[in-house]
Structures are given as structure tokens and as C-alpha cells.
N, C-alpha and C. Protein backbone atom coordinates (compact mmCIF):
# COMPACT_ATOMS: atom_id res chain seq x y z
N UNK A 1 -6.90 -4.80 18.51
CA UNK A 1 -7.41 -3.93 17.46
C UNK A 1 -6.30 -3.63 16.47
N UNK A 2 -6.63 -3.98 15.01
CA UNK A 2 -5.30 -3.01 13.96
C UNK A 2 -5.28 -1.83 13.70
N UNK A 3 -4.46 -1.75 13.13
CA UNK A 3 -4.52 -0.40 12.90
C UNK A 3 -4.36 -0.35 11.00
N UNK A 4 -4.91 0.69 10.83
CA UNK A 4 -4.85 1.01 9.53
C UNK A 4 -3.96 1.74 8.84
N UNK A 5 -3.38 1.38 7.81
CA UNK A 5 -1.95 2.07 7.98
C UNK A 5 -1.81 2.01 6.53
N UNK A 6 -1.58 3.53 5.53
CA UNK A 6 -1.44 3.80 4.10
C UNK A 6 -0.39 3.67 3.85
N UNK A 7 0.17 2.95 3.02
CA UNK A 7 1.77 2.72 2.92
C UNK A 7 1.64 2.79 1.30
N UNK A 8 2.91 4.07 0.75
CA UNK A 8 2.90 4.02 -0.90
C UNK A 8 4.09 4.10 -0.78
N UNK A 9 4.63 4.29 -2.08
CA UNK A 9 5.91 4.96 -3.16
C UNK A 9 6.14 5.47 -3.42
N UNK A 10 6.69 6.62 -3.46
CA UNK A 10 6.21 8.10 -4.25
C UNK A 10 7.71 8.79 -4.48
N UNK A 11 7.36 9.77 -5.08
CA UNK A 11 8.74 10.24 -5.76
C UNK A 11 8.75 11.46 -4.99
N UNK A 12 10.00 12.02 -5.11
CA UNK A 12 10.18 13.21 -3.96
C UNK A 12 9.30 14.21 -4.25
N UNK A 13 8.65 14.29 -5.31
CA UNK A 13 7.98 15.62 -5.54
C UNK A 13 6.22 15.11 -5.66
N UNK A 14 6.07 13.90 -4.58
CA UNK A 14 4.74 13.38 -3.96
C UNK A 14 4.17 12.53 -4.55
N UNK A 15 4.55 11.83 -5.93
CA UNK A 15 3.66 11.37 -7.03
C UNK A 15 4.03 9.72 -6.66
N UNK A 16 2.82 8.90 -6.72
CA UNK A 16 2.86 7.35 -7.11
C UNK A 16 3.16 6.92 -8.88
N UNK A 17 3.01 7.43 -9.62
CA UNK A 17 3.08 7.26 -10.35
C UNK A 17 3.14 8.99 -11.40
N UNK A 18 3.88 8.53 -13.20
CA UNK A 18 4.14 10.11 -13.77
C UNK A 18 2.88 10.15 -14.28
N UNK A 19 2.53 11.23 -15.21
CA UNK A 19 1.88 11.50 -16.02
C UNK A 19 1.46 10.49 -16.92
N UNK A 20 2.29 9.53 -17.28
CA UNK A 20 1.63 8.40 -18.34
C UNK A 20 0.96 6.87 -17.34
N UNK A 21 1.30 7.39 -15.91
CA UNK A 21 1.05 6.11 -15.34
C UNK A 21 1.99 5.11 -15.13
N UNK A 22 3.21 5.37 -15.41
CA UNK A 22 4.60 4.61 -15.06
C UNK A 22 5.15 4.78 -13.63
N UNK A 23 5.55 4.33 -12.97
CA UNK A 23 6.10 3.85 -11.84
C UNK A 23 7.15 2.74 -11.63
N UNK A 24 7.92 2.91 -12.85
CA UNK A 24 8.93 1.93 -12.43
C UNK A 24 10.42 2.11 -12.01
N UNK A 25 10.52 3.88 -12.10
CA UNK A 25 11.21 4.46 -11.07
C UNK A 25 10.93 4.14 -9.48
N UNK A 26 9.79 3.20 -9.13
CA UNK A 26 9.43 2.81 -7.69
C UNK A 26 10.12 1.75 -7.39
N UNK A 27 10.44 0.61 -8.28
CA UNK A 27 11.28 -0.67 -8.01
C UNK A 27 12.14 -0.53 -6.95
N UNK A 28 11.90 -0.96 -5.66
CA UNK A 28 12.37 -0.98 -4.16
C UNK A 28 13.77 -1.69 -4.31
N UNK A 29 14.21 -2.56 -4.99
CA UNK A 29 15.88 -3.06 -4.81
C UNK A 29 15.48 -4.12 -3.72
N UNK A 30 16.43 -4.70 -3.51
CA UNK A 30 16.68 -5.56 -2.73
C UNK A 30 16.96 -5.20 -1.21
N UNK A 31 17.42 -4.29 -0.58
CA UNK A 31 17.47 -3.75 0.70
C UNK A 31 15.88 -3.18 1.00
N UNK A 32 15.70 -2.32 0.32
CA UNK A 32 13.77 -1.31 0.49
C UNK A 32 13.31 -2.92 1.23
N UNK A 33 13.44 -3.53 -0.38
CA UNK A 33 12.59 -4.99 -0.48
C UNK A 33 12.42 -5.60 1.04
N UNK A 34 13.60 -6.16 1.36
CA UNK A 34 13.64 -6.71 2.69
C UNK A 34 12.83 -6.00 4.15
N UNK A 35 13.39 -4.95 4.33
CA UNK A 35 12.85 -3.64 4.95
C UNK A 35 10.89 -3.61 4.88
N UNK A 36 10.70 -3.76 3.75
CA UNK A 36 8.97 -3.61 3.40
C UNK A 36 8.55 -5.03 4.08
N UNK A 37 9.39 -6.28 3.74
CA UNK A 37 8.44 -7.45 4.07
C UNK A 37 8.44 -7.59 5.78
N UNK A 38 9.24 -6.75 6.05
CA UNK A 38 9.19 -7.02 7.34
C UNK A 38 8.03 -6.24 8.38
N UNK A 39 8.18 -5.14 7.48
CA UNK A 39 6.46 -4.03 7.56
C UNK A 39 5.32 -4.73 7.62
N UNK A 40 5.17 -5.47 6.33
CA UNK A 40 4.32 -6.49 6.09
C UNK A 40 3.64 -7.60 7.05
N UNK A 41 4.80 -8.02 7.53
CA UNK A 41 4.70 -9.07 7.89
C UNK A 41 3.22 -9.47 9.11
N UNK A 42 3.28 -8.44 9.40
CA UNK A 42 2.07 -8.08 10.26
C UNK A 42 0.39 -8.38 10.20
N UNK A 43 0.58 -7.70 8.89
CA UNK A 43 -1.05 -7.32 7.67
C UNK A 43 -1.39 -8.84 7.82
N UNK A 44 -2.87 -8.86 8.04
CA UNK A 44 -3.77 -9.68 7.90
C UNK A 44 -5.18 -9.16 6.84
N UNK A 45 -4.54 -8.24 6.40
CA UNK A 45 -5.33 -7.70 5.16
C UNK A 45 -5.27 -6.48 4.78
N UNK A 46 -5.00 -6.42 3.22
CA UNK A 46 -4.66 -5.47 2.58
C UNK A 46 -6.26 -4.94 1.75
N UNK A 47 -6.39 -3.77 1.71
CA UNK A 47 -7.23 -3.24 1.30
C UNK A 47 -6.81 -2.53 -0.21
N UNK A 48 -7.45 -2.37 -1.37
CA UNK A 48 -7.19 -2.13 -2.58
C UNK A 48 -8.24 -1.20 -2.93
N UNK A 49 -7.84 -0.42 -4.44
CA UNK A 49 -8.32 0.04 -5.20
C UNK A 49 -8.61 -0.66 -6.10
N UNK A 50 -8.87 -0.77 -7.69
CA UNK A 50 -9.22 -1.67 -8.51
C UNK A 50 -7.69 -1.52 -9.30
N UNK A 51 -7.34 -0.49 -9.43
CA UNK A 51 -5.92 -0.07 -9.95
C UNK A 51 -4.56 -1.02 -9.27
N UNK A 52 -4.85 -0.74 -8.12
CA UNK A 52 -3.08 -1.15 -7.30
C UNK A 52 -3.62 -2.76 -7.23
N UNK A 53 -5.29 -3.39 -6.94
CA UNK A 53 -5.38 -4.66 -6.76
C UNK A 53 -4.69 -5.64 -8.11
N UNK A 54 -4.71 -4.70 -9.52
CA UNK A 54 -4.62 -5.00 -10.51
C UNK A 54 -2.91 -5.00 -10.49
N UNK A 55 -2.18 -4.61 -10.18
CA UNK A 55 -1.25 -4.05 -10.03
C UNK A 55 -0.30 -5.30 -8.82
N UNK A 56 -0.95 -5.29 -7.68
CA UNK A 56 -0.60 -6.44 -7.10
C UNK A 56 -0.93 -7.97 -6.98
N UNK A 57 -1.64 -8.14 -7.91
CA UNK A 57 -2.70 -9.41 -8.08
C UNK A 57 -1.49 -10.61 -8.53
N UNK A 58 -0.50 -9.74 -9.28
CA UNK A 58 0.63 -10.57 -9.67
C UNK A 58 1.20 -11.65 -8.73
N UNK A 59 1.39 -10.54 -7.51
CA UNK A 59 2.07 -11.82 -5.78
C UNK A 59 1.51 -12.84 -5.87
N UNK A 60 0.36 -13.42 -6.49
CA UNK A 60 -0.63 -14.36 -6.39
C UNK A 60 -0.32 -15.47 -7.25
N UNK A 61 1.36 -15.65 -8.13
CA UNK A 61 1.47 -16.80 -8.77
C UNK A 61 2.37 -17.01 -8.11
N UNK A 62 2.38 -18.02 -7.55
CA UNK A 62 3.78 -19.12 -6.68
C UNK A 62 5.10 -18.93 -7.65
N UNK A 63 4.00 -19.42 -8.53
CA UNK A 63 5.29 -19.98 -9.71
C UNK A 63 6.06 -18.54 -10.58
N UNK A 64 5.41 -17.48 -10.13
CA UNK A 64 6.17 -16.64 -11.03
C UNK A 64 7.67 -16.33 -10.24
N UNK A 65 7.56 -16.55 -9.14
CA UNK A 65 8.75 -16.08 -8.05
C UNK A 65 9.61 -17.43 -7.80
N UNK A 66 9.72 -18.48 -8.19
CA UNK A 66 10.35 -19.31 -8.24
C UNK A 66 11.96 -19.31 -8.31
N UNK A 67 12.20 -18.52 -9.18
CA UNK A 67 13.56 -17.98 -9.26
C UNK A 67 13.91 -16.38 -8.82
N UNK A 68 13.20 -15.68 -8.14
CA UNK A 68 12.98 -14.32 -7.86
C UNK A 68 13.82 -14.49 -6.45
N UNK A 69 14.55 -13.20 -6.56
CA UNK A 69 15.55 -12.60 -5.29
C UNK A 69 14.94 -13.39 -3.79
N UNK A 70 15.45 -13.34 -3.17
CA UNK A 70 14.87 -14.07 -1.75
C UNK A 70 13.62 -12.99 -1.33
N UNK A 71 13.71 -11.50 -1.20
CA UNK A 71 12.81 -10.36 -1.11
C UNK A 71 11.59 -10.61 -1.82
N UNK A 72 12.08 -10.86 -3.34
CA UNK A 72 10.55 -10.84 -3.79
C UNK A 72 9.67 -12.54 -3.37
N UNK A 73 10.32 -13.46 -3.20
CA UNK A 73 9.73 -14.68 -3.15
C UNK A 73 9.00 -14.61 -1.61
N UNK A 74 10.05 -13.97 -0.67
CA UNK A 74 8.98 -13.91 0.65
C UNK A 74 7.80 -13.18 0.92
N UNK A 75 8.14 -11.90 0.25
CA UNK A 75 6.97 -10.99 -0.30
C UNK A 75 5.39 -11.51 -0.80
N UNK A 76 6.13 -12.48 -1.58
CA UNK A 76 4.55 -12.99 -2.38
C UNK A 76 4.17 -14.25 -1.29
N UNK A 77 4.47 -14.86 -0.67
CA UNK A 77 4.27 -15.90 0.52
C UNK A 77 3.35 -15.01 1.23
N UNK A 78 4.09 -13.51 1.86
CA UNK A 78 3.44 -12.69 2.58
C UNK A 78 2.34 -12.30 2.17
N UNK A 79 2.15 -11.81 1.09
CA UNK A 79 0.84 -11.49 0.11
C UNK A 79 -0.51 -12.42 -0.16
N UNK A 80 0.49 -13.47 -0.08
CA UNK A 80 -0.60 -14.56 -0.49
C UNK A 80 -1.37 -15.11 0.79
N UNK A 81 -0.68 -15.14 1.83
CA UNK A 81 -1.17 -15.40 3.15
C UNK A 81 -2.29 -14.55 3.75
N UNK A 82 -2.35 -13.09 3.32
CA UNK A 82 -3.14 -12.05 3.69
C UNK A 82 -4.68 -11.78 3.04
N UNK A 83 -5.94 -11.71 3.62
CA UNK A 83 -6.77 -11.17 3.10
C UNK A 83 -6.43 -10.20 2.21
N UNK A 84 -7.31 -9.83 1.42
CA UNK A 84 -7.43 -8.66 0.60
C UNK A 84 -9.04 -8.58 -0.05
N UNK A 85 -9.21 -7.36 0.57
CA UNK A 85 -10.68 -6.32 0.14
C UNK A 85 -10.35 -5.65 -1.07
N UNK A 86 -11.18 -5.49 -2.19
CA UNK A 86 -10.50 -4.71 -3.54
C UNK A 86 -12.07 -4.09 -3.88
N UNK A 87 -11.89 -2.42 -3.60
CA UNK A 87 -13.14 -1.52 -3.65
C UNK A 87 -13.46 -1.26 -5.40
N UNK A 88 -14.01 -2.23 -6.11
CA UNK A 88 -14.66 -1.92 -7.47
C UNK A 88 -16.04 -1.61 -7.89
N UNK A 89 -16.07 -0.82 -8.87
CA UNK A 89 -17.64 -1.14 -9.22
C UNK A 89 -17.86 -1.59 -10.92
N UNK A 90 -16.68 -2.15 -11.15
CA UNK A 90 -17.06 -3.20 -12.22
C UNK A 90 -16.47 -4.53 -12.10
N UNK A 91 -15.73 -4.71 -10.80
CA UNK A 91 -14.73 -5.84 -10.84
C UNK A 91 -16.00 -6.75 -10.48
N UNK A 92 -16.46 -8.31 -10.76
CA UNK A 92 -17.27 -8.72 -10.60
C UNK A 92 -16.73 -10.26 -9.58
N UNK A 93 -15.21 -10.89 -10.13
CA UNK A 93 -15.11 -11.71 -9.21
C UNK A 93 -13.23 -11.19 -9.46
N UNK A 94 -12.92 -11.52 -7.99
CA UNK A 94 -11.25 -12.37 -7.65
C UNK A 94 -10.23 -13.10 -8.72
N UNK A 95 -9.68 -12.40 -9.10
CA UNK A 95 -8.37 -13.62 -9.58
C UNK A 95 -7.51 -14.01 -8.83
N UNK A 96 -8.02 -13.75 -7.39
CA UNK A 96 -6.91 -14.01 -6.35
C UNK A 96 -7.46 -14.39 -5.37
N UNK A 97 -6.94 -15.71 -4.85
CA UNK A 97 -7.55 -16.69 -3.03
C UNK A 97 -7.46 -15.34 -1.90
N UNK A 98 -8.61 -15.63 -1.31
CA UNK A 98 -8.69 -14.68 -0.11
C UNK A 98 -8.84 -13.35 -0.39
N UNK A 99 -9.71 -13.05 -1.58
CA UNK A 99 -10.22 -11.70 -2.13
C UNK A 99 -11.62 -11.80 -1.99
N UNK A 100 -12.22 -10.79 -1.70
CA UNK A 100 -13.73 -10.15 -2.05
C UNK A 100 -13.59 -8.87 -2.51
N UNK A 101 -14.49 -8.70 -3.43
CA UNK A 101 -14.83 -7.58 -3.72
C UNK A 101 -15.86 -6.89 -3.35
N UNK A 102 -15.80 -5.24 -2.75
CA UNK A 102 -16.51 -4.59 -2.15
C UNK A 102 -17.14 -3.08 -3.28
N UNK A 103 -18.07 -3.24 -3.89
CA UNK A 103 -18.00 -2.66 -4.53
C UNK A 103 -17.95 -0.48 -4.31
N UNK A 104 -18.15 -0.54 -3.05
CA UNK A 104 -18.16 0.99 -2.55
C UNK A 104 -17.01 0.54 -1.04
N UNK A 105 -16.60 1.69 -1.16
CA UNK A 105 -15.57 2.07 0.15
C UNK A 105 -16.41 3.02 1.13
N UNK A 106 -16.69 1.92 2.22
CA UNK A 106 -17.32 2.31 3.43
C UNK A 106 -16.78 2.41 4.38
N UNK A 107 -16.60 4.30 5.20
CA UNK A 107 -15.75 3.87 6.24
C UNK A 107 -16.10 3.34 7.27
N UNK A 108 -17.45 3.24 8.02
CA UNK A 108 -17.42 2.44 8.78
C UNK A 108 -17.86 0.85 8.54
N UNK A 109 -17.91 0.55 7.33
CA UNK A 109 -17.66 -0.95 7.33
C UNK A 109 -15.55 -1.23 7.81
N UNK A 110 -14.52 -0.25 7.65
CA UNK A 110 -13.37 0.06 7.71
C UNK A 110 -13.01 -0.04 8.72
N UNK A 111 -13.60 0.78 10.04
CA UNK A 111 -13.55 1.61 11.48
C UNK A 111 -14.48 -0.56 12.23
N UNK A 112 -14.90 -1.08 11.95
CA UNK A 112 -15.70 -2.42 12.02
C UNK A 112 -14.50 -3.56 11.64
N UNK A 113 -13.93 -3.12 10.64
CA UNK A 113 -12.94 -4.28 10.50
C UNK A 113 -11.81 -4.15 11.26
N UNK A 114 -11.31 -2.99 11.47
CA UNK A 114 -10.01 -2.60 12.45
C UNK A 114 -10.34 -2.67 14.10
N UNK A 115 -11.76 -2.86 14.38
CA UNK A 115 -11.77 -2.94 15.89
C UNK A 115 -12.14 -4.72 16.45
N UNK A 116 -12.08 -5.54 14.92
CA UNK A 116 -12.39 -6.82 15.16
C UNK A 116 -11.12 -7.48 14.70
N UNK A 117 -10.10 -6.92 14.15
CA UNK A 117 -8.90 -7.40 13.82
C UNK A 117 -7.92 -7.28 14.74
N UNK A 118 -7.41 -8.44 14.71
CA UNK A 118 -5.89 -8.75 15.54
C UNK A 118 -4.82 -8.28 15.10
N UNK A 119 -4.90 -8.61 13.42
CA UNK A 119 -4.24 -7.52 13.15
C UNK A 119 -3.86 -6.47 12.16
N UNK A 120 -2.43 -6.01 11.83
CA UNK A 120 -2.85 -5.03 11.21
C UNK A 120 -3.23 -5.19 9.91
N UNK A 121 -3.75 -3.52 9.04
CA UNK A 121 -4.30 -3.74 7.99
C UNK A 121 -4.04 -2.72 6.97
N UNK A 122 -3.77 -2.81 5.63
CA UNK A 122 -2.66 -1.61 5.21
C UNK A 122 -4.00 -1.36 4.01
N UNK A 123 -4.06 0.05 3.51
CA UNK A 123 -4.76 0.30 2.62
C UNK A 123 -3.58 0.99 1.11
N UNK A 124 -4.23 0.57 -0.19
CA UNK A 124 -2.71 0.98 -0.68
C UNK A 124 -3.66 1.16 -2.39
N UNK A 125 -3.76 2.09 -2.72
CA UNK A 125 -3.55 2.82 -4.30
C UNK A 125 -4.24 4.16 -3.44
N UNK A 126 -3.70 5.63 -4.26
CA UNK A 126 -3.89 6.46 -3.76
C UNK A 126 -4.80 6.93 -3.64
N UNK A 127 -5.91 6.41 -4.43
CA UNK A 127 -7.61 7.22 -4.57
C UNK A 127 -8.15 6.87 -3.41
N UNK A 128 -7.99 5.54 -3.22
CA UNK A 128 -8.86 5.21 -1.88
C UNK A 128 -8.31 5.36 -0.75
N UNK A 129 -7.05 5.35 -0.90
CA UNK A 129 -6.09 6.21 0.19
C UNK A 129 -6.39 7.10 0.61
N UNK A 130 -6.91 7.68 -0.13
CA UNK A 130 -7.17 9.31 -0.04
C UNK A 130 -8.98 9.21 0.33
N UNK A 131 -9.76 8.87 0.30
CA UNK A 131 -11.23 8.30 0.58
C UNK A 131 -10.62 8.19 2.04
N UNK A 132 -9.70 7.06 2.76
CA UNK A 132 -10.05 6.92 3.57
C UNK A 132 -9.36 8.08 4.55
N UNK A 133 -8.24 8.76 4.02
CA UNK A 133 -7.62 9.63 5.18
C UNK A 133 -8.41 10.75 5.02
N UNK A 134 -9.29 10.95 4.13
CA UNK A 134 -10.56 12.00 4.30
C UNK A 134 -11.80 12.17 5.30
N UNK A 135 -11.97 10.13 5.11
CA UNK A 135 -12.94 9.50 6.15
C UNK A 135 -12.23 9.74 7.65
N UNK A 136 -10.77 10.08 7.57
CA UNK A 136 -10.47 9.65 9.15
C UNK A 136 -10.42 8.34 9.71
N UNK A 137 -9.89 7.45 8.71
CA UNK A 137 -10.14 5.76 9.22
C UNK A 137 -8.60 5.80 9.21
N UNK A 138 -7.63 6.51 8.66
CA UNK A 138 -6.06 5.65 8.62
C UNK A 138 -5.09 6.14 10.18
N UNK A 139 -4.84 5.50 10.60
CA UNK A 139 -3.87 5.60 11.68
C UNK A 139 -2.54 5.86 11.20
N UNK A 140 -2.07 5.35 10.33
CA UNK A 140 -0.73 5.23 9.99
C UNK A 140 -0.42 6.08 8.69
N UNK A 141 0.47 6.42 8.47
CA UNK A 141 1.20 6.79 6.99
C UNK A 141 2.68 6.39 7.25
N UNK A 142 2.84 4.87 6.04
CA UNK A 142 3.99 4.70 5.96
C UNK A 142 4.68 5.65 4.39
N UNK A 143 5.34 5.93 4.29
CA UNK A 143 6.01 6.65 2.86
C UNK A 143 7.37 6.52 2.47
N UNK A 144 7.36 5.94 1.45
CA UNK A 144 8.91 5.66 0.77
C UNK A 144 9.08 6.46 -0.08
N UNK A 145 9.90 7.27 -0.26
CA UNK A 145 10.42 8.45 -0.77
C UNK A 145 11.74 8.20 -1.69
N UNK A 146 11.55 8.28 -3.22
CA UNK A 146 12.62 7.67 -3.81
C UNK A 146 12.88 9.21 -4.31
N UNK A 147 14.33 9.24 -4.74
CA UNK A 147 14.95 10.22 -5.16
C UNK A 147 15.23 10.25 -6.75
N UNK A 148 13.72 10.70 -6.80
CA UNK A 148 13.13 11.01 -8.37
C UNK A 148 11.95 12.31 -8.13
N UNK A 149 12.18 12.91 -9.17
CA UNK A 149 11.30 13.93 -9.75
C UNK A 149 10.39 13.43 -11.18
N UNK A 150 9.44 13.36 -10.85
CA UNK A 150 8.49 12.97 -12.17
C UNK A 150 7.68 14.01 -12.60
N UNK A 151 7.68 15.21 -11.84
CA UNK A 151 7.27 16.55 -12.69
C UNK A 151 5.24 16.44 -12.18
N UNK A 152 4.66 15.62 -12.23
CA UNK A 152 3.40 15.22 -12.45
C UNK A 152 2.89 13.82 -11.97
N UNK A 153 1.37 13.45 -12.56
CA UNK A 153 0.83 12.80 -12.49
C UNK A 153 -0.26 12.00 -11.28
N UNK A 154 -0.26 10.88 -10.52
CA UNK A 154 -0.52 10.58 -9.61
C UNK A 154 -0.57 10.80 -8.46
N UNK A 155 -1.03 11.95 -7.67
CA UNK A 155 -0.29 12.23 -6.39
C UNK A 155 -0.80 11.11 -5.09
N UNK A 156 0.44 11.35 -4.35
CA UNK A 156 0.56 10.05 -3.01
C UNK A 156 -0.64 10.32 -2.35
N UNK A 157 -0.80 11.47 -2.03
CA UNK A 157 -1.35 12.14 -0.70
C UNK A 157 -1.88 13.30 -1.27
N UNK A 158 -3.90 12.88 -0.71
CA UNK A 158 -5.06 13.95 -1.75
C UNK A 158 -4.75 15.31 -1.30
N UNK A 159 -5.35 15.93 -2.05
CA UNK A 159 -5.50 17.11 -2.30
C UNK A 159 -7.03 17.69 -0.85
N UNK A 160 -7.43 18.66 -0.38
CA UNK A 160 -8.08 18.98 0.30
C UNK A 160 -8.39 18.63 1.72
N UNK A 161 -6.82 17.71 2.17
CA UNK A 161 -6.92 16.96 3.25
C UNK A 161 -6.19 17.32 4.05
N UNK A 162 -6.41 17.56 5.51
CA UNK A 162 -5.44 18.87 6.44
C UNK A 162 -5.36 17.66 7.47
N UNK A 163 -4.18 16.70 7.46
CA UNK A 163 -4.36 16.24 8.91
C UNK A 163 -2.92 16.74 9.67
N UNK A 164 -2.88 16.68 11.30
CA UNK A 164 -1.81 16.98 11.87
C UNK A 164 -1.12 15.27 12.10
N UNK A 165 0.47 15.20 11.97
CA UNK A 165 0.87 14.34 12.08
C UNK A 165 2.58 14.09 12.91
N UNK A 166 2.29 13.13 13.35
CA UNK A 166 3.34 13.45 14.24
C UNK A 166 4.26 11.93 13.91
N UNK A 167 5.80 12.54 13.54
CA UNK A 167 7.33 11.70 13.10
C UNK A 167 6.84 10.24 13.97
N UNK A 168 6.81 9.02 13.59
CA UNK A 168 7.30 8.25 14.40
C UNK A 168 8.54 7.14 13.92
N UNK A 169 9.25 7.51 12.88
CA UNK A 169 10.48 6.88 12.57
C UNK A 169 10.94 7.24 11.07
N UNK A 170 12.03 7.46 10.96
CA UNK A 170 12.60 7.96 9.73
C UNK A 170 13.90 6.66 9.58
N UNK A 171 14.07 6.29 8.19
CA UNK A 171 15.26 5.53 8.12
C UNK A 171 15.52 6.32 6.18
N UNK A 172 17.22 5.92 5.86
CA UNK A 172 17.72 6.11 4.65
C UNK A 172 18.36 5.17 4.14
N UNK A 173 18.32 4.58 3.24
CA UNK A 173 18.55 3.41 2.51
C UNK A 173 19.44 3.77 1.85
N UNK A 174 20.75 3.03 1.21
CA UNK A 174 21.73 2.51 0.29
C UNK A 174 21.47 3.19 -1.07
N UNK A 175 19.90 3.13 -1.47
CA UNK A 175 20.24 3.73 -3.06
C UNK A 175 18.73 5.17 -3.07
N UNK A 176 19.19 6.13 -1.67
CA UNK A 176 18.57 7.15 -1.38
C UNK A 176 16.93 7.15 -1.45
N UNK A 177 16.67 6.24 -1.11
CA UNK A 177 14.90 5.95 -0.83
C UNK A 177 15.10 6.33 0.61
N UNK A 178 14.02 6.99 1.07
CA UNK A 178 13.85 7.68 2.81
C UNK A 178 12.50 7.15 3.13
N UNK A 179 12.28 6.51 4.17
CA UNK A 179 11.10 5.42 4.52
C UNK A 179 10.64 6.38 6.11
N UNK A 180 9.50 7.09 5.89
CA UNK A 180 9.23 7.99 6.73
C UNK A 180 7.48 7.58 7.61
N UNK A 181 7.78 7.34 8.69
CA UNK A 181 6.30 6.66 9.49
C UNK A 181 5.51 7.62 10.06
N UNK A 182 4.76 8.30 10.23
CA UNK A 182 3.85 8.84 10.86
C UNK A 182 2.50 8.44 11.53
N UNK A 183 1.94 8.92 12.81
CA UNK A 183 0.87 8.58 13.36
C UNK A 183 0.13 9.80 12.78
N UNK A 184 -1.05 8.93 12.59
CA UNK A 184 -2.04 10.45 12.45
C UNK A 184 -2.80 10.87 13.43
């Protein structure tokens, strides 16, 4: 069985992204980088919003990583190898192999895919993030914590959602990103 597991970016003061929708205070470096694909490496399917699918749809050109750091080129191998579900209700087809689109986020179509999967399965933009740790479908919270203040905007982790959670690994990185695991 996988497990389901929310993994974002966020800035110390909780946000995926500022007020205008920028996030490029998130750029992981080359150490994060390595560190994440190895997280990864696992996922046999990534679950999306229409936002972050748009956002990661990029991993999906071979050729753009051709000359890209060793991190980002294994990354997109990893990406590209993985299912991906992308919850829209205007997206009509895939620009990416091994996509469907689902147009509503169902948790127990969710709670159905994690008890027939080998393995794991990461859910990732914060709206539906937040759909599902409302639903009670996520097992996991991975969180990278960069040492930025953006004042606003996007938050990681919804609003009206009380879960108890318990440490299961903390690490600190080279250029003060804190990569914090929790079971829920």
C-alpha cells in the first residue's frame, strides 16, 4: 500500500508562493535538489492541481535538461517515469505521457488508489493539498522551509484544518532550507 504524502516549498512564514504568485525564492540549489530526487524516487504517481501540473509539466521535455546540473536532469527522468493525475475542470487533455485528467478531486477515488499502489504517491499545489488533508487522505507532510519571509500570499498549509502530527525527521541544508517530515 502507498502512502500519500504532501510535499511543498514554502517560506518560513508558511507561503508557497508571494502575493503576486512568484516563487522563485523556492529554487532548491543543487544540494535541496539531490536530497528531493531521492524523496522522489519512490512516487509512482504524482497527483496535481491545474496550477503546480502547469508549473511542473516542464520535467516533461528531455531536451530541455540536456545541459542542466546532474539534479535537475535526474529529476526530470524521475518525473517523467511517474504517473500523474491533474484535478481540472477546464483542462481537457495532457501535454504530458502518463497524465489523465480528473476533473473533481475525490477522496475516495484517492483512499482506492493508495490501497492498490505499490507505491508511493505525493500530492503537490496547495489547494488540493489542502482538499485532501481536509479529506483525511494524506499520510505524510514533507516541508522545505527556506529562509525567506514573503509577508503574504499562497499559504502551504489550509486554513481550518486541525491535524495532530508527529516529527518523523528533520534535516538543515548548506544554504538554510530545513526539510521537516511528519506522519499524520
Amino acid at each position: 500500500m502507498g502512502k500519500l504524502i504532501y510535499s511543498a516549498i514554502a517560506s518560513l512564514d508558511g507561503y508557497v508562493a508571494d502575493e503576486e504568485g512568484n516563487f522563485e525564492w523556492a529554487a532548491p540549489g543543487e544540494e535541496v535538489h539531490a536530497f528531493v530526487n531521492e524523496l522522489e524516487r519512490p512516487v509512482g504517481t504524482y497527483l496535481y492541481g491545474r496550477r503546480m501540473y502547469d508549473t511542473m509539466a516542464g520535467w516533461g521535455d528531455t531536451a530541455a535538461f540536456a545541459g542542466a546540473s546532474r539534479a535537475m536532469g535526474d529529476f526530470a527522468e524521475i518525473w517523467q517515469a511517474a504517473d500523474k493525475i491533474v484535478y481540472s475542470r477546464t483542462l481537457q487533455t495532457a501535454r504530458t505521457p502518463r497524465t489523465r485528467i480528473e476533473s473533481e478531486f475525490d477522496p475516495g477515488a484517492v483512499r482506492e488508489l493508495k490501497s492498490s499502489s505499490e507505491r508511493d504517491i505525493t500530492i503537490g499545489g496547495a489547494e488540493i493539498a489542502g482538499q485532501a488533508l481536509a479529506a483525511g487522505v494524506v499520510d505524510e507532510l514533507a516541508l522545505f522551509l527556506h529562509a525567506v519571509i514573503v509577508g503574504g500570499g499562497s499559504r502551504a498549509l489550509p486554513e481550518g484544518v486541525h491535524l495532530a502530527l508527529e516529527l518523523l525527521e528533520e534535516r538543515r541544508f548548506g544554504n538554510g532550507v530545513v526539510y521537516l517530515r511528519y506522519r499524520v
